[in-house]
Protein backbone atom coordinates (compact mmCIF):
# COMPACT_ATOMS: atom_id res chain seq x y z
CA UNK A 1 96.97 104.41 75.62
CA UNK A 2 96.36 107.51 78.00
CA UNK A 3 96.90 106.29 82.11
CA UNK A 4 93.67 106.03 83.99
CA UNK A 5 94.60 107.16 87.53
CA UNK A 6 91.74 107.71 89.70
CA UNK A 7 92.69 109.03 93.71
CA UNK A 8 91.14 107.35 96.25
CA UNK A 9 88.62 108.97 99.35
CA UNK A 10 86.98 107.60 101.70
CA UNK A 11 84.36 106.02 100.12
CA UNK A 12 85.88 105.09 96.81
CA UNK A 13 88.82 103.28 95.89
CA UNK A 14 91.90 104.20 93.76
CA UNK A 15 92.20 103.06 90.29
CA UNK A 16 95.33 102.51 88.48
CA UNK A 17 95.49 101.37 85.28
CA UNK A 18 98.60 102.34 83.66
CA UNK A 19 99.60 100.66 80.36
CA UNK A 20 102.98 101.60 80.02
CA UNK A 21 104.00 100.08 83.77
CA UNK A 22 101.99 97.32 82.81
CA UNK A 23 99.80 98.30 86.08
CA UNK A 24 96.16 97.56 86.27
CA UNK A 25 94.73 97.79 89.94
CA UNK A 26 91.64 98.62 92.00
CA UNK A 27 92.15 98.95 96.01
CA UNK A 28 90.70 100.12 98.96
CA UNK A 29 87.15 100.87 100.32
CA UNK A 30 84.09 100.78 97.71
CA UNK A 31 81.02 102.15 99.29
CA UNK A 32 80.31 105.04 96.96
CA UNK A 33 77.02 106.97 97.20
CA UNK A 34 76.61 106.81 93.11
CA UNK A 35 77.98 103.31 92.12
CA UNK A 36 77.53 103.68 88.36
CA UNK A 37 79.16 107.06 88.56
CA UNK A 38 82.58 105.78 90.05
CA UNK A 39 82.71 102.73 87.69
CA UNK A 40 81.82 104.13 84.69
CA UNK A 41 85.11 105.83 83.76
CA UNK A 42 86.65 102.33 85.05
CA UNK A 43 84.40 99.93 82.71
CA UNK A 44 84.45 102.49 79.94
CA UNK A 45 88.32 102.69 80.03
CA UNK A 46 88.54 98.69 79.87
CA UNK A 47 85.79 98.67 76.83
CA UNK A 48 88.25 101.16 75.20
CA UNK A 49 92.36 100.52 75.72
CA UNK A 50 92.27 96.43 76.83
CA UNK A 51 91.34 95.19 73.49
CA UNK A 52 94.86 96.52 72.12
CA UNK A 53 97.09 95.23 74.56
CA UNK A 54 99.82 93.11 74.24
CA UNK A 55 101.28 90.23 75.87
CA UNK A 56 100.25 89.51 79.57
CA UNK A 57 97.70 91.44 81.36
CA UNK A 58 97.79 90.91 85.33
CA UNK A 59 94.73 92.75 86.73
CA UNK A 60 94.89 93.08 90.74
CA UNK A 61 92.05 93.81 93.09
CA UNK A 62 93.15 94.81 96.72
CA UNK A 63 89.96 95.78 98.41
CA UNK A 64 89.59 96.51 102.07
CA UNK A 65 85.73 96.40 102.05
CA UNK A 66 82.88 96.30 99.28
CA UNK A 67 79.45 97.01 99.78
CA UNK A 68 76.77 95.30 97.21
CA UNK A 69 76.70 98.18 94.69
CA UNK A 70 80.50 97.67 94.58
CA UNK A 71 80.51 93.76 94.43
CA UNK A 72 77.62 93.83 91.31
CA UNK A 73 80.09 96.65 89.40
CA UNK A 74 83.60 94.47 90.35
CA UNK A 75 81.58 91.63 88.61
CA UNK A 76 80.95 93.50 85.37
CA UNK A 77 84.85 94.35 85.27
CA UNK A 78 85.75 90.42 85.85
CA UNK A 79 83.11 89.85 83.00
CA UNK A 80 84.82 92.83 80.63
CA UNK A 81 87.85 90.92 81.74
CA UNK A 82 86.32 87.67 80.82
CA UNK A 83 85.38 88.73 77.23
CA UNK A 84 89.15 89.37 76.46
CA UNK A 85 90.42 86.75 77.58
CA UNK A 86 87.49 84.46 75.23
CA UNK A 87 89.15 86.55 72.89
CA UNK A 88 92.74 85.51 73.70
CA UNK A 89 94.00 87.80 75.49
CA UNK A 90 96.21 86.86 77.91
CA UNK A 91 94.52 88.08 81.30
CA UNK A 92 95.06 87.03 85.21
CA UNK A 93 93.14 88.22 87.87
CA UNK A 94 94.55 88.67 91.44
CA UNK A 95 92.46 89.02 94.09
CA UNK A 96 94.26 89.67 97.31
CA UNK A 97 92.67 89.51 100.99
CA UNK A 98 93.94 89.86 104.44
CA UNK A 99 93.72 86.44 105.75
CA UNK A 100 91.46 87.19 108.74
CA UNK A 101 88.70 88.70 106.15
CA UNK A 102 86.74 86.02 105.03
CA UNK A 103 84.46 88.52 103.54
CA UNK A 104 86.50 89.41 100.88
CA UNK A 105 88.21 86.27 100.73
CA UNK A 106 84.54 84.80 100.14
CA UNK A 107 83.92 87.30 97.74
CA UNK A 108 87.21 86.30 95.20
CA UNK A 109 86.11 82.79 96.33
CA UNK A 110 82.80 83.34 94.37
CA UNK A 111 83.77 85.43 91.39
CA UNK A 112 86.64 83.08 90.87
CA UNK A 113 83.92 80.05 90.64
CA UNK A 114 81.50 82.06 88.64
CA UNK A 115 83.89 83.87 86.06
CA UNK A 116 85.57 82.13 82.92
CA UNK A 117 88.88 83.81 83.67
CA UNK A 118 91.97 82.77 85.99
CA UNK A 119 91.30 84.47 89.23
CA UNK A 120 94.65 83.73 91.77
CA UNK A 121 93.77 84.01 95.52
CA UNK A 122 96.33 85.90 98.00
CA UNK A 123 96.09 85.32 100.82
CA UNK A 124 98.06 88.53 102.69
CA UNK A 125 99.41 88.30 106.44
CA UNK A 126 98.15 91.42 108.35
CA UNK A 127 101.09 92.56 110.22
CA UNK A 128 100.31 93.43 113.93
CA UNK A 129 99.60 97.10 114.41
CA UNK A 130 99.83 97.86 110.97
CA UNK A 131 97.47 99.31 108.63
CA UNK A 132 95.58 96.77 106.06
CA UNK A 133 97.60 98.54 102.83
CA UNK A 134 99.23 95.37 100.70
């Protein structure tokens, strides 16, 4: 299985999926101007390389803001994400937040409600003066 590494910019968050460090994340800002265009190669990825793997799959989501677009594409991952673990696959979802941004704390609060797959909440401490990276 071939890396998907995917830089982020402003607007767009990085993707790393990496198979062989057993790394599968999405962080940052998502408020692309083409939605479908900067998931695509995500979703198509998942459809293509998750179905093989073995053993544990620990998917983590550490975003500093979504807009709409963004929220409606991060549910049709969870729901890829979903259908392998129906399969048996052994998937966990971690959605980390700062813990003063109830928005995005809201937002794992809902897809892990909604989705048939174990989504873990973590709560991170933002650090005075520091930048929100986790």
């Amino acid at each position: 299985m071939e890396p998907l590494i995917i830089e982020a910019t402003p607007k767009t968050p990085k993707v790393v999926f990496d198979p062989n460090e057993q790394l599968y994340e999405i962080s940052g800002r998502s408020l692309p101007e083409n939605v479908v265009k900067t998931y695509d190669p995500v979703i198509k990825w998942i459809e293509r390389n998750l179905s093989d793997a073995k053993g544990q799959i620990v998917f983590n989501f550490k975003m500093d803001y979504l807009n709409s677009a963004s929220a409606k594409m991060i549910s049709l991952i969870l729901s890829k994400l979903e259908e392998l673990y129906a399969s048996g696959v052994k998937v966990t979802v971690k959605w980390f937040y700062n813990t003063d941004d109830d928005d995005i704390q809201s937002e794992g609060e809902i897809y892990q409600m909604l989705k048939k797959v174990p989504i873990k909440l973590v709560g991170i401490e933002d650090e005075e003066g520091e930048e929100d990276d986790f």
